[in-house]
C-alpha atoms as a PDB file:
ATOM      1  CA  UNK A   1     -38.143-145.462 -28.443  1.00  0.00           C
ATOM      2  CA  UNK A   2     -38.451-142.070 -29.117  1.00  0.00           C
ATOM      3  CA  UNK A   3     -40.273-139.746 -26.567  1.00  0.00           C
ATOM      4  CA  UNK A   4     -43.495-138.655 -27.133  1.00  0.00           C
ATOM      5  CA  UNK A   5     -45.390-138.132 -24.173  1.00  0.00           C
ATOM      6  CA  UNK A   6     -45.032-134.261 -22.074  1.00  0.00           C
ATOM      7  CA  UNK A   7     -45.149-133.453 -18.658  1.00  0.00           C
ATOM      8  CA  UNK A   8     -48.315-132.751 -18.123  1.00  0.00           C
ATOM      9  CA  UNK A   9     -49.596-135.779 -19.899  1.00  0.00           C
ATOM     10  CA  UNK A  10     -47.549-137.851 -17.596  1.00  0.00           C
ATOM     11  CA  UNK A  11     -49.061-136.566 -14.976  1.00  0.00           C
ATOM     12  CA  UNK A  12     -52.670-137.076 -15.904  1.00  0.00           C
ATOM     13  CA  UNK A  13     -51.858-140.551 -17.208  1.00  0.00           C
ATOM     14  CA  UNK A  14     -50.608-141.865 -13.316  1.00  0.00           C
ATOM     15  CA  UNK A  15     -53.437-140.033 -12.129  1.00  0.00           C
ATOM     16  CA  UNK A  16     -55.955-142.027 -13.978  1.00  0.00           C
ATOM     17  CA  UNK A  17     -53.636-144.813 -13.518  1.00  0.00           C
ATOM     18  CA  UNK A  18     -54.135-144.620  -9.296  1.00  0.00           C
ATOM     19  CA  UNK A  19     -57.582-143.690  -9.787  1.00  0.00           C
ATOM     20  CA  UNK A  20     -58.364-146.656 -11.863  1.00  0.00           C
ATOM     21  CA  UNK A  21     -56.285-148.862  -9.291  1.00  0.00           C
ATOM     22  CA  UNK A  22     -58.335-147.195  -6.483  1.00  0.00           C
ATOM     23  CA  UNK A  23     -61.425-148.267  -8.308  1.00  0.00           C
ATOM     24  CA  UNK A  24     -60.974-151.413  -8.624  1.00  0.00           C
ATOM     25  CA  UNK A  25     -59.352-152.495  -5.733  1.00  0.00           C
ATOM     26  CA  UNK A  26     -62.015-150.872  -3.402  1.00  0.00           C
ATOM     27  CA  UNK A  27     -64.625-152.979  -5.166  1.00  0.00           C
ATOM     28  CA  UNK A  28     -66.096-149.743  -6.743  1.00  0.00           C
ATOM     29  CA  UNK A  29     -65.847-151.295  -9.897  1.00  0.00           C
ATOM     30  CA  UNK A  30     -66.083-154.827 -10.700  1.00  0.00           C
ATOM     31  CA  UNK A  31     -66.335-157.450 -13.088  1.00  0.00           C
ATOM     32  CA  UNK A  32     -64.988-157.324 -17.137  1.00  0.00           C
ATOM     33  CA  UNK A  33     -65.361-153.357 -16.312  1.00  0.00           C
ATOM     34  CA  UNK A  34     -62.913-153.207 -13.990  1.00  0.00           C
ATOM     35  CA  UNK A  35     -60.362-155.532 -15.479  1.00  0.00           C
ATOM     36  CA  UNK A  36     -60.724-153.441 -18.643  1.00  0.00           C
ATOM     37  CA  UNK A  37     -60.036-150.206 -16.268  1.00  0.00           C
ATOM     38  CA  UNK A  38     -56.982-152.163 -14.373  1.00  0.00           C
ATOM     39  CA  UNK A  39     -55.350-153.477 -17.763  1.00  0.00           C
ATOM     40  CA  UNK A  40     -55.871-149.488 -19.137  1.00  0.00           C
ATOM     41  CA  UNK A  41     -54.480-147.738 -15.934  1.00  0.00           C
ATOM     42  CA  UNK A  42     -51.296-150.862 -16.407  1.00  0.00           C
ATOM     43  CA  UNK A  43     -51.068-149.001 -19.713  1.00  0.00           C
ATOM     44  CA  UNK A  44     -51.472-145.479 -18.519  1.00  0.00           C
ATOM     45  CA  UNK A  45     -48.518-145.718 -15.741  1.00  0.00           C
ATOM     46  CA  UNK A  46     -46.399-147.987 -18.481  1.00  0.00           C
ATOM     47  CA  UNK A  47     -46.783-145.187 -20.960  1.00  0.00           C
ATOM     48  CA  UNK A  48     -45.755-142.612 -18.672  1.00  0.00           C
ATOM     49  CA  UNK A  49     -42.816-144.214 -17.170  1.00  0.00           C
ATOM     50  CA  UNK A  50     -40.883-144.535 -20.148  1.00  0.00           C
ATOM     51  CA  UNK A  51     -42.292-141.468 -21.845  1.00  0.00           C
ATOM     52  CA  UNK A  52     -43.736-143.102 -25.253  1.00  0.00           C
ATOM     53  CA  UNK A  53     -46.894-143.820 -26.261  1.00  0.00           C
ATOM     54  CA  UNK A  54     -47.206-146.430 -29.293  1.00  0.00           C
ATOM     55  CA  UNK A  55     -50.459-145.180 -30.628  1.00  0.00           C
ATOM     56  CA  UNK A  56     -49.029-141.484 -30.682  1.00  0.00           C
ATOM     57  CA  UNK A  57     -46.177-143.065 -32.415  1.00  0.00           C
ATOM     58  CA  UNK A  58     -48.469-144.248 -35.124  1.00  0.00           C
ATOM     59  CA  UNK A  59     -50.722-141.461 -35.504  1.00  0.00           C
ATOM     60  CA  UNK A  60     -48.057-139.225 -35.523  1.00  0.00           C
ATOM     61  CA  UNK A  61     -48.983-136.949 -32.313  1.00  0.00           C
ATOM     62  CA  UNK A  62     -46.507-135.811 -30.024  1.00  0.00           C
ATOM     63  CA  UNK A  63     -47.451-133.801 -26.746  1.00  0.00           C
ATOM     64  CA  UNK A  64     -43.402-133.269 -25.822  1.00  0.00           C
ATOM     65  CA  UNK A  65     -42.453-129.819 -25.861  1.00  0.00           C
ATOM     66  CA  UNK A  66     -40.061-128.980 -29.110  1.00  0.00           C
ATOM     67  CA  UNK A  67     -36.577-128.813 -28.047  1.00  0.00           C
ATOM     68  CA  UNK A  68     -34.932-125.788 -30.291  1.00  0.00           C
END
């Protein structure tokens, strides 16, 4: 897979992938919410692990930095 996915959002991706976590395993948030947070913040640290994002693959967006 091609890399599409910069630094920076990497970073805010396994942020909102801890803080998601955080949520739901505290019991902040609960119920079909918080599975639908869990399964998104499973995405978010996914996505930034292997630096591609499917949907930016098929909309054609690319946050990587252009190499010259």
């Amino acid at each position: 897979m091609k890399k599409n996915i910069g630094s920076a959002d990497r970073i805010i991706r396994i942020i909102l992938a801890v803080v998601f976590g955080a949520l739901y395993f505290t019991g902040t948030v609960t119920g079909t919410f918080g599975l639908i947070l869990l399964v998104l913040g499973g995405v978010f640290l996914l996505t930034s692990l292997i630096s591609s994002c499917p949907l930016y693959s098929l909309v054609g967006l690319s946050t990587c930095p252009v190499k010259s």
